[in-house]
Protein backbone atom coordinates (compact mmCIF):
# COMPACT_ATOMS: atom_id res chain seq x y z
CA UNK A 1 79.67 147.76 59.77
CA UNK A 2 82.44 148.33 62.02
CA UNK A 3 80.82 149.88 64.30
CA UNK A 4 77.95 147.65 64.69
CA UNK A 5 81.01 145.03 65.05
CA UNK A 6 82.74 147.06 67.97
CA UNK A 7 79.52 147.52 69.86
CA UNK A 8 78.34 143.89 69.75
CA UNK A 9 82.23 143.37 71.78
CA UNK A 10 82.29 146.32 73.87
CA UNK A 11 78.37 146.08 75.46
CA UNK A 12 77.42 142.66 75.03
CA UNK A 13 80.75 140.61 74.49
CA UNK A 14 80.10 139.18 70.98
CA UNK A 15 82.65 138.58 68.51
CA UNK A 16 81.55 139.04 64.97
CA UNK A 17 82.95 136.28 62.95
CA UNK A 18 83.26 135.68 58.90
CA UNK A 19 84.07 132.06 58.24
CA UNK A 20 86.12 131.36 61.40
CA UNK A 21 87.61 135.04 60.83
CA UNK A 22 87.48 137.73 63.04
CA UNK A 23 85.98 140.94 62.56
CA UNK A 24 87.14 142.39 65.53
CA UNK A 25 89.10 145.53 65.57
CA UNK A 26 89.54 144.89 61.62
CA UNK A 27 89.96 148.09 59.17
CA UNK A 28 88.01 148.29 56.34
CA UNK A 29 90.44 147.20 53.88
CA UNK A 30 90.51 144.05 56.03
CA UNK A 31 87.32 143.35 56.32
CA UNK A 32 87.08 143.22 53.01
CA UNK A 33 89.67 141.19 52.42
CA UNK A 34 88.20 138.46 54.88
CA UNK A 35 84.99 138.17 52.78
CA UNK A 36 86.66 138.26 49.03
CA UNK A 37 89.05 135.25 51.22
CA UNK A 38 85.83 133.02 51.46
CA UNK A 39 85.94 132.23 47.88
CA UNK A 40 88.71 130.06 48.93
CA UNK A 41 87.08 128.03 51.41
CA UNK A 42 83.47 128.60 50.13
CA UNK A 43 83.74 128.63 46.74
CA UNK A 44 82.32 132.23 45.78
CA UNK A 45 82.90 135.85 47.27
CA UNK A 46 80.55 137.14 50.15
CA UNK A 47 79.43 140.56 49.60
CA UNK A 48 79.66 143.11 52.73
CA UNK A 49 75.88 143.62 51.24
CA UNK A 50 74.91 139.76 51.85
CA UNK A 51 76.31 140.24 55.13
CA UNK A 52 74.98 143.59 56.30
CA UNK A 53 71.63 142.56 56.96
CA UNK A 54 72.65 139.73 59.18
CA UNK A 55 74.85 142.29 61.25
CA UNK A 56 72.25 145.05 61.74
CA UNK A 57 69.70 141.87 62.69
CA UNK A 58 71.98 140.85 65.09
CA UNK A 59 72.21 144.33 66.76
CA UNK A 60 68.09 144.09 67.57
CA UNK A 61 68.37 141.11 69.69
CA UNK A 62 69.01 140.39 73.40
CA UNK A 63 72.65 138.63 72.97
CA UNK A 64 74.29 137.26 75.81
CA UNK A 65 78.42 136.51 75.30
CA UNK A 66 78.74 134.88 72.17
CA UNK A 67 80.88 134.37 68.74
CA UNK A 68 78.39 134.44 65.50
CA UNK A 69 79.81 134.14 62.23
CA UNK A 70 78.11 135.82 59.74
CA UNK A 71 79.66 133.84 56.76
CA UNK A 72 78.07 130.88 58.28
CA UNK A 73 74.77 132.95 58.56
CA UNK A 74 74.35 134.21 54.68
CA UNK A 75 75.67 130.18 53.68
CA UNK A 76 73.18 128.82 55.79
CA UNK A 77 70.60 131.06 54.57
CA UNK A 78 71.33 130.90 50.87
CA UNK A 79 71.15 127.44 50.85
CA UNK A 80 67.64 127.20 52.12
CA UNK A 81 66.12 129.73 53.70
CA UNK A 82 63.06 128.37 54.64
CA UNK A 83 60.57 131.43 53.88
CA UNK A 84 61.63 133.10 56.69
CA UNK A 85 62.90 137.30 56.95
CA UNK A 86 66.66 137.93 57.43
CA UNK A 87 65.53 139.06 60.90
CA UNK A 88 63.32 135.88 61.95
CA UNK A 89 66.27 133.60 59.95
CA UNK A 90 68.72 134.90 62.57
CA UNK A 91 66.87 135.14 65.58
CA UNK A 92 66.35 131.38 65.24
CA UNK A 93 69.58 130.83 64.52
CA UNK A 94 71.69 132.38 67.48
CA UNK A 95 68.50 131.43 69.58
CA UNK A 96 70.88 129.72 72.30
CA UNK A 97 72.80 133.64 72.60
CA UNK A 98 69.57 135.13 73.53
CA UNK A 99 67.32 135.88 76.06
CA UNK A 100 67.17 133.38 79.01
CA UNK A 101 69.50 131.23 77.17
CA UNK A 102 72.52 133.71 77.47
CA UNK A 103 75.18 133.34 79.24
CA UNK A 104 76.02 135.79 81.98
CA UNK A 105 78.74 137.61 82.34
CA UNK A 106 81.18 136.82 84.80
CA UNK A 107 83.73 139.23 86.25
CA UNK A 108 86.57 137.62 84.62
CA UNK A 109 89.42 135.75 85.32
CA UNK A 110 93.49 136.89 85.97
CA UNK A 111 96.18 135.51 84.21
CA UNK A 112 99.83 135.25 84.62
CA UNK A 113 102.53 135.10 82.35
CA UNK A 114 105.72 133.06 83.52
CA UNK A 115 108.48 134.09 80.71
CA UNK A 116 108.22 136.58 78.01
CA UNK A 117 109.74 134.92 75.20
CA UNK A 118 108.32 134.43 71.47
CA UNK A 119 105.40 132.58 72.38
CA UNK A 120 104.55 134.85 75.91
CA UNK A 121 104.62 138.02 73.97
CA UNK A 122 102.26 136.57 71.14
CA UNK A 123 99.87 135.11 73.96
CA UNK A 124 100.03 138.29 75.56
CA UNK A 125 99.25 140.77 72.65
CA UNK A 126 96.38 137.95 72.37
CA UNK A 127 95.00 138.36 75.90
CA UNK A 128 95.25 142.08 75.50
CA UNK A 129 93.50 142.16 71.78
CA UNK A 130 90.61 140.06 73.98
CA UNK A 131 90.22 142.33 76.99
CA UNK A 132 88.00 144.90 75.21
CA UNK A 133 84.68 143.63 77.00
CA UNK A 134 86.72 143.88 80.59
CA UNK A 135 84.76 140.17 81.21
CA UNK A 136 87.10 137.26 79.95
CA UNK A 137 90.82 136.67 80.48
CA UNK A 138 92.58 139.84 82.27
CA UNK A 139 96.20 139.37 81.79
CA UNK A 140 97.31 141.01 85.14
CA UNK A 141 101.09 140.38 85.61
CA UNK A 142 104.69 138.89 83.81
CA UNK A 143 107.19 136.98 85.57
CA UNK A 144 110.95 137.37 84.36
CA UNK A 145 114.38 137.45 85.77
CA UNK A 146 115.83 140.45 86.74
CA UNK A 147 117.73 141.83 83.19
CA UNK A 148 119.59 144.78 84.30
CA UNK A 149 119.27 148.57 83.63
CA UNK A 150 115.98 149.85 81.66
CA UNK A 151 114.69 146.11 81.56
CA UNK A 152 111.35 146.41 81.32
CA UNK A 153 111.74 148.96 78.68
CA UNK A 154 113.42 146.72 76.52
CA UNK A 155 110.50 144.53 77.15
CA UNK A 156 108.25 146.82 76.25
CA UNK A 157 109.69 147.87 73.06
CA UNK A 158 110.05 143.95 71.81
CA UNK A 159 106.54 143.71 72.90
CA UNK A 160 105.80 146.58 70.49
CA UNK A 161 107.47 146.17 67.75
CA UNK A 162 107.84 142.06 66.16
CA UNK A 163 110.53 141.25 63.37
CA UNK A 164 107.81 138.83 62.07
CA UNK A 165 104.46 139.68 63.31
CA UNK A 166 104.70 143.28 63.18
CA UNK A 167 103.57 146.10 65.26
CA UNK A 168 101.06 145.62 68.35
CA UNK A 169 97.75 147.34 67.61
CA UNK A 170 97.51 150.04 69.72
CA UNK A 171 99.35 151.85 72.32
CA UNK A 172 101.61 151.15 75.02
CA UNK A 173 103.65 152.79 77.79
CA UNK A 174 105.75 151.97 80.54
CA UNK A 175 106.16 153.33 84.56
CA UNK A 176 109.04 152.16 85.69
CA UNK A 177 108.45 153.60 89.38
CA UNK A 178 106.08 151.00 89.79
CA UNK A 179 107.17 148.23 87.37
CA UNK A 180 103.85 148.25 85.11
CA UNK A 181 103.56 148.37 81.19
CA UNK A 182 100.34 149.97 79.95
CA UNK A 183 99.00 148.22 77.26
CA UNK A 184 96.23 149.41 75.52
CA UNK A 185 94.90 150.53 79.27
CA UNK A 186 95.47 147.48 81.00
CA UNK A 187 97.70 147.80 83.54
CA UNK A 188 100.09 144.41 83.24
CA UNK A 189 103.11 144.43 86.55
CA UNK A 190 105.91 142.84 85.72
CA UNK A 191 107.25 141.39 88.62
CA UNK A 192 110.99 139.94 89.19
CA UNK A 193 111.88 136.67 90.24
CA UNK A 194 114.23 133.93 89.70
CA UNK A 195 112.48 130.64 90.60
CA UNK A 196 108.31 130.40 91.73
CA UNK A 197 109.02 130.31 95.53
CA UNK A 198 109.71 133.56 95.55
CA UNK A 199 106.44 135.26 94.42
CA UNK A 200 102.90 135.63 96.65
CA UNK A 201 100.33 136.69 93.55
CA UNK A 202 98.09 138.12 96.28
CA UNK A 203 100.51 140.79 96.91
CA UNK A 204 99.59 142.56 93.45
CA UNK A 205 95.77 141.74 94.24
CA UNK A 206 96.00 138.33 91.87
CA UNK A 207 93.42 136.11 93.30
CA UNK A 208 92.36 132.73 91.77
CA UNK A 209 94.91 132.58 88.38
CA UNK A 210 95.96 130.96 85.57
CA UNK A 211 99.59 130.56 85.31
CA UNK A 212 101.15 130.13 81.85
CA UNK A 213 104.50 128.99 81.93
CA UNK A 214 105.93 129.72 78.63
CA UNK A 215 109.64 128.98 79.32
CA UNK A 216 109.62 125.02 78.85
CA UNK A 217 111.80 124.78 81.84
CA UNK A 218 109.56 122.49 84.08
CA UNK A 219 107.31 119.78 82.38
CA UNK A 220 106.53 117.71 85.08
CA UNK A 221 103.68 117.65 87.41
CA UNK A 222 106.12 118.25 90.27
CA UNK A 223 107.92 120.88 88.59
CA UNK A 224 105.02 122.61 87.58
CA UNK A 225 103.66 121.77 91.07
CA UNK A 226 106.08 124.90 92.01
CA UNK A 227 103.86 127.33 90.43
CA UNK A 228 100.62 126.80 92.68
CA UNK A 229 101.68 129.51 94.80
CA UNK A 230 99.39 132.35 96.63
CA UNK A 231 96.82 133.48 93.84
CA UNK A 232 97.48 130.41 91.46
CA UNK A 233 94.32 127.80 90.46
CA UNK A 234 95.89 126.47 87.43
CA UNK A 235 99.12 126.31 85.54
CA UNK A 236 99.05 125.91 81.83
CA UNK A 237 102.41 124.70 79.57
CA UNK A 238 103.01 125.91 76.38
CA UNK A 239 105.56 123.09 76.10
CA UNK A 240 104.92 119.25 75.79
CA UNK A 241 104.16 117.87 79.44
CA UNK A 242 105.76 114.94 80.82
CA UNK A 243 104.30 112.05 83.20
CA UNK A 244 101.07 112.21 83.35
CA UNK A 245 100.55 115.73 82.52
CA UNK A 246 97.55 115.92 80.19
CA UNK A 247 98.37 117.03 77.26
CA UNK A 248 95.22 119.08 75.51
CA UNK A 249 94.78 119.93 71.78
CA UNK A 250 91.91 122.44 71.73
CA UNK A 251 89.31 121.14 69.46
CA UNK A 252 90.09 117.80 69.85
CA UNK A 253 90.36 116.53 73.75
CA UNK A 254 89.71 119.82 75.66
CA UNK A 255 86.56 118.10 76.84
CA UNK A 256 88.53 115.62 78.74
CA UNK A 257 89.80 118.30 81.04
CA UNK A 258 88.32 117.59 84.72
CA UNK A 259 87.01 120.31 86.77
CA UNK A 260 89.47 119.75 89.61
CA UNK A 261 93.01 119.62 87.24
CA UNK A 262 95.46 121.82 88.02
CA UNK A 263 98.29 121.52 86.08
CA UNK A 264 98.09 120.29 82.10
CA UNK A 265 99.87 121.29 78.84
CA UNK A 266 99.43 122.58 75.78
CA UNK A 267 101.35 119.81 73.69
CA UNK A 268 103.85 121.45 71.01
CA UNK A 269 102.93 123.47 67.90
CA UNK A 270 103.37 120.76 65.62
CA UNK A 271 101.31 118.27 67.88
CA UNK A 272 98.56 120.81 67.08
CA UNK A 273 99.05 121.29 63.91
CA UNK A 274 98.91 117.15 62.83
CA UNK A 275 96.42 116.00 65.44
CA UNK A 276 93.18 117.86 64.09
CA UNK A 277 93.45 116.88 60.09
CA UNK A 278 94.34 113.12 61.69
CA UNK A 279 91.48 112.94 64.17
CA UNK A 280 89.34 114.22 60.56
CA UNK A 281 90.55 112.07 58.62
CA UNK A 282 90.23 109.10 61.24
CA UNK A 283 86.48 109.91 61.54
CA UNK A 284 85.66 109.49 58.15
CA UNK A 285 88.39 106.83 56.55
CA UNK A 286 90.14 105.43 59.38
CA UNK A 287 93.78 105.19 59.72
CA UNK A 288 96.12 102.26 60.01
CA UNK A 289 99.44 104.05 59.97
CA UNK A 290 101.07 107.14 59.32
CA UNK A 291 104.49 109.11 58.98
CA UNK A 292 104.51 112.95 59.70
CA UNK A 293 107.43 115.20 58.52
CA UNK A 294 107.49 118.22 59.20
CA UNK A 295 109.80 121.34 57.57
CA UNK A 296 110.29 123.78 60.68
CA UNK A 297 111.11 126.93 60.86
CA UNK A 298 114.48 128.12 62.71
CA UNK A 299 114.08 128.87 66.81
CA UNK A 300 115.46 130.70 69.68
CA UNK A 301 116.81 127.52 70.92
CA UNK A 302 118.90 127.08 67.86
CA UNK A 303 122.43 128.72 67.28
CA UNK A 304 122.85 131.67 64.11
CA UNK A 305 126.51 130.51 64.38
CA UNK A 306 127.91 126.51 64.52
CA UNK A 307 127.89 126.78 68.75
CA UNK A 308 128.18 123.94 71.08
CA UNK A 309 124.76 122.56 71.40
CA UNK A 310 123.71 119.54 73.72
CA UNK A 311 121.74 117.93 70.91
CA UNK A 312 123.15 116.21 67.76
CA UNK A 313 123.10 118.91 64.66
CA UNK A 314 121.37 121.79 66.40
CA UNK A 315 124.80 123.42 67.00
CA UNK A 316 125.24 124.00 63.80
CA UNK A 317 124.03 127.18 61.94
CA UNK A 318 120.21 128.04 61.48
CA UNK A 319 120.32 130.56 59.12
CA UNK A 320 122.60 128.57 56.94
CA UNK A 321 121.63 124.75 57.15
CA UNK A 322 118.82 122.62 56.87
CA UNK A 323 119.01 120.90 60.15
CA UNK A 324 117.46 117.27 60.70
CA UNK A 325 116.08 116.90 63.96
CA UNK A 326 113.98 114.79 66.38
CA UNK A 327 110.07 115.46 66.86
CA UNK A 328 108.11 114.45 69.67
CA UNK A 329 105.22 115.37 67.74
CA UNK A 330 104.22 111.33 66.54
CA UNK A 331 104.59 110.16 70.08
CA UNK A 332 102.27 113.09 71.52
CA UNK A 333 99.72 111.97 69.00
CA UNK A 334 98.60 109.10 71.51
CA UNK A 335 98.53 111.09 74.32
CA UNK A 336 95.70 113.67 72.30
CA UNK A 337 93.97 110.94 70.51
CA UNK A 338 94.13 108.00 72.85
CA UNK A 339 91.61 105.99 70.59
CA UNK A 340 93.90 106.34 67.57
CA UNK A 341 94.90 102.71 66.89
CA UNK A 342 97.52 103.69 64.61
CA UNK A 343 100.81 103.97 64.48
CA UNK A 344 102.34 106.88 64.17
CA UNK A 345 105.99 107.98 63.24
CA UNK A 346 107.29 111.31 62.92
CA UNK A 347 110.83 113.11 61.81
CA UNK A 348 111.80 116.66 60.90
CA UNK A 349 113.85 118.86 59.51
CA UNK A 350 114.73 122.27 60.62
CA UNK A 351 115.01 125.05 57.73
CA UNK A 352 116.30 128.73 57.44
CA UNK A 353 112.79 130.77 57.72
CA UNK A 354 111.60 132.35 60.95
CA UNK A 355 108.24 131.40 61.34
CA UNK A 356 106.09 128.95 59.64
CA UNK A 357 106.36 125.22 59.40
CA UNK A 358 104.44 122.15 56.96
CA UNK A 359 104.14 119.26 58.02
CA UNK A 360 103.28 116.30 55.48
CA UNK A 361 101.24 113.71 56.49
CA UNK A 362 101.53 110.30 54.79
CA UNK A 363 98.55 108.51 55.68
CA UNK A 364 97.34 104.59 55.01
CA UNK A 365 93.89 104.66 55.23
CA UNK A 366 91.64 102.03 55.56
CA UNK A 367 89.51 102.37 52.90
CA UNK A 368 90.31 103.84 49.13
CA UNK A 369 89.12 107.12 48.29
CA UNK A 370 90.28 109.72 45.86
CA UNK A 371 91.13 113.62 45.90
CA UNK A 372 88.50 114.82 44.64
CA UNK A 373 86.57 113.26 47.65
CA UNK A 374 89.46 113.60 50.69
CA UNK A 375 89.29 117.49 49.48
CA UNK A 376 85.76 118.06 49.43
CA UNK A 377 85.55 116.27 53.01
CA UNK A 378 88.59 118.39 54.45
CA UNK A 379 87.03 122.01 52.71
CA UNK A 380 83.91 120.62 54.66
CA UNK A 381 85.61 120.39 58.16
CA UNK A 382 87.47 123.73 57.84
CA UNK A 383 84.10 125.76 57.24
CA UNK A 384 81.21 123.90 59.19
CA UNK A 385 82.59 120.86 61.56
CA UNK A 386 83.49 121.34 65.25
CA UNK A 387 87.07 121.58 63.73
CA UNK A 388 86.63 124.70 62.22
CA UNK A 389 88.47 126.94 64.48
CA UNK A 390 91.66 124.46 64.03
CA UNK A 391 91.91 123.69 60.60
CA UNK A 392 91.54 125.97 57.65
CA UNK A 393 91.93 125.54 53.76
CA UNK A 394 93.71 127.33 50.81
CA UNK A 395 93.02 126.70 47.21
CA UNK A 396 95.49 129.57 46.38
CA UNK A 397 98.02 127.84 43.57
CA UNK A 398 101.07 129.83 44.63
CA UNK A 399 100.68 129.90 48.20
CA UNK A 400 104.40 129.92 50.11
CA UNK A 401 105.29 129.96 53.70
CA UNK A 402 104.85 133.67 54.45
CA UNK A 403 100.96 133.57 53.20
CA UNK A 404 100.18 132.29 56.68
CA UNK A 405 102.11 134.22 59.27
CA UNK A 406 99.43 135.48 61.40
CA UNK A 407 97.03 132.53 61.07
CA UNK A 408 94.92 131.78 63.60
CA UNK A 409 94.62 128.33 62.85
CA UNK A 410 96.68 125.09 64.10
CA UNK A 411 97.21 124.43 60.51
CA UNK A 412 95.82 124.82 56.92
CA UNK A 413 95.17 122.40 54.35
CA UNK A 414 96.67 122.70 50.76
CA UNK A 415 94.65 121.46 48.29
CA UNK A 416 97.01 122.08 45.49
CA UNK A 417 99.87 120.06 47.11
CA UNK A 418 97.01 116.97 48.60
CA UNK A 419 98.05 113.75 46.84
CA UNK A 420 95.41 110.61 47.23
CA UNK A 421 95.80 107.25 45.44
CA UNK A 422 94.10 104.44 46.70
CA UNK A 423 94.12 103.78 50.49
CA UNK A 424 97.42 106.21 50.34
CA UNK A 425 96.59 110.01 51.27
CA UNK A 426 99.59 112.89 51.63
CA UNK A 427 98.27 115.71 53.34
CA UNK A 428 100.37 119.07 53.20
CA UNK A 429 99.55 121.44 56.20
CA UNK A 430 101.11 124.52 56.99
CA UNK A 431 100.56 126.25 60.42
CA UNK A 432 102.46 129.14 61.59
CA UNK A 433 104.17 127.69 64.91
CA UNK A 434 104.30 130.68 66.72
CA UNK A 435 100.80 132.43 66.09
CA UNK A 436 98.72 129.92 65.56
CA UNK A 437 100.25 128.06 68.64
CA UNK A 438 99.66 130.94 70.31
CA UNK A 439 95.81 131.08 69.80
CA UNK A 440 95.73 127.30 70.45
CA UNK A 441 97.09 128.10 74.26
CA UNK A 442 94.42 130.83 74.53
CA UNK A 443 91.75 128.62 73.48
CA UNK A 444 92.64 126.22 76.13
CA UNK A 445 92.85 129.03 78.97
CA UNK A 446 89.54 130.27 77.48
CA UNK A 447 88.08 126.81 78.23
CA UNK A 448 89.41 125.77 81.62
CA UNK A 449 88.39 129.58 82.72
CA UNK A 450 84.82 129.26 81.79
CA UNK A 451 85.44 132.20 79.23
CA UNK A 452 84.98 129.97 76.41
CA UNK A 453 81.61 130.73 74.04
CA UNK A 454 79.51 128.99 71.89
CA UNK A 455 79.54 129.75 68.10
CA UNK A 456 76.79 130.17 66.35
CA UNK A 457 75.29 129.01 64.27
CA UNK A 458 76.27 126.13 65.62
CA UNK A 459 79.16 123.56 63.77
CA UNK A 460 77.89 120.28 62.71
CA UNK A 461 79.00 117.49 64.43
């Protein structure tokens, strides 16, 4: 299997999926894993066995750049399969992947990296894990300020080696002669500079980028403006934007993106994490109003010691306090979902973990329902809606925080922690901030590139 997996990426830029999951670069232990995981979501265990077949069919057709997820596949086909051969089953069903319908493959498109903090060095192992194919997003360079002796070393090494999302996956070396970390064989220069004036992105051979700014510092259009420099299309935020900076949720208003914008944002982690379950649960019930609080996890911008800090509360000790905070999160809501009538308030509360966050929605909706019915809908979204790739759902009855570092998803639904009564819904979501943010932003770049695919089969609408 895995190498029928690493083929489909390397030759004909396909990534093998298993219920949103991928199968990428996965060990066998993982794989595994990923299909005894669908009993979660699906409600029995896919065997590597039911899958196989759909695999080695796959490997027999003319695909052009595509994801196909073969958990979708063996559902699709259990359910009714119509007469038809494995083989005939899936030609018809990745029929748009094939043949003159394909895509082409482009050359690719550079991207910059403007800060190296938490979320830059997620984004970039990301962009690197994604370069196998040599035909979608090349990350080509890293802007910092200048840190001293051995600085991009240290760079390196905390690119390397994560307190919280472990080791990269693969190898990587540095040249300091020439100011270039190695990662996994792409060559990345990391260039020094302490404001966007200063650097000409031809001069490295960066022609027609996309800027992510990951430091938060400007969130303006006229701040951002700065970045459009020699070798710069587009500049992405990973930060809320300001004015009338779009900010995109991917999955929910990335189609609203015009050919001809420049500069947009990302929104925030949490904005991501609310804004798909709420746009679900709009569709199908309607809201009238809502509350969102969310439980953060600690971040760099807070203090490990009480320390002067310009906002009320944050000065005082992450590690040691629960810290209630503002959220711009409700507010952002109308900016992603401009059709949402409701109103929407927000709080939250900052808490002594590193990485993952809930946020509880408290929903009125504007019909009754009941659990049994709200859970069956969401389970339906996560596996087979156009949401899929955003939201995800756990059954699992002990599931804590640290269950869902590394997901890939802008949040996950519990079902054991879902309370419905009436017109009253209380969704619990968790979503790891960092991570899951992180694939979010590269979704985004994927789509204003052109280096988004189509998934097939394809979600329901």
């Amino acid at each position: 299997m895995i190498p029928l997996i690493g083929k489909l990426h390397r030759e004909r830029d396909v990534t093998v999926l298993l219920h949103s999951r991928s199968l990428v670069n996965k060990s066998v232990v993982s794989i595994l894993k990923t299909h005894r995981f669908a009993r979660q979501i699906a409600g029995e265990e896919l065997s590597v066995t039911e899958t196989m077949p759909f695999l080695q069919a796959l490997t027999a057709l003319d695909l052009g750049p595509s994801q196909i997820d073969l958990g979708m596949l063996a559902a699709t086909y259990r359910s009714d399969d119509r007469g038809l051969t494995v083989e005939a089953f899936t030609a018809e069903a990745v029929a748009g992947a094939t043949g003159a319908n394909k895509i082409r493959r482009g050359e690719g498109r550079d991207v910059v990296l403007y800060g190296f903090g938490r979320i830059g060095r997620l984004v970039a192992r990301l962009l690197i894990e994604k370069s196998g194919s040599g035909n979608g997003l090349r990350l080509r360079a890293i802007v910092v300020r200048g840190g001293g002796e051995q600085d991009i070393v240290k760079r390196a090494s905390l690119l390397r080696r994560d307190s919280i999302h472990g080791q990269f996956q693969g190898t990587i070396t540095v040249d300091e002669a020439s100011s270039t970390i190695f990662a996994n064989g792409n060559a990345i220069k990391v260039i020094y500079a302490n404001d966007p004036s200063e650097v000409d992105y031809t001069a490295y051979g960066i022609r027609n980028a996309i800027l992510i700014d990951n430091t938060g510092k400007w969130r303006d259009r006229e701040g951002l403006s700065q970045h459009l420099r020699p070798g710069i299309d587009k500049v992405v935020l990973t930060a809320p934007g300001k004015g009338d900076v779009p900010n995109i949720v991917h999955g929910v208003n990335h189609d609203t993106i015009k050919p001809d914008e420049q500069i947009l944002s990302c929104a925030s982690c949490t904005t991501n994490a609310i804004v798909p379950p709420l746009k679900a649960m709009d569709d199908e019930y309607g809201v009238l109003r809502g509350h969102v609080e969310t439980v953060h996890s600690f971040t760099n911008d807070q203090n490990l010691l009480d320390n002067y800090h310009k906002a009320d509360r944050r000065g005082r000790s992450a590690p040691l306090n629960m810290v209630i905070t503002e959220t711009g999160a409700a507010s952002a809501v109308a900016k992603a979902l401009p059709d949402l009538k409701a109103r929407i308030t927000g709080s939250s509360i900052r808490v002594p973990v590193p990485d993952v966050s809930i946020a509880i929605l408290n929903l009125q909706l504007a019909r009754e329902t009941d659990r049994e019915e709200v859970l069956e809908y969401l389970r339906d979204v996560s596996l087979t809606s156009p949401l899929k790739r955003q939201i995800d759902f756990t059954t699992a009855p002990d599931a804590v925080s640290s269950d869902f570092i590394g997901s890939r998803h802008a949040s996950i639904v519990d079902a054991g922690a879902t309370k419905v009564e009436g017109d009253n819904a209380i969704l619990y979501l968790w979503y790891d901030n960092e991570f899951g943010y992180s694939c979010q932003v590269i979704r985004v770049v994927q789509h204003v590139s052109g280096v988004e695919y189509p998934t097939f089969p394809s979600p329901a609408a």
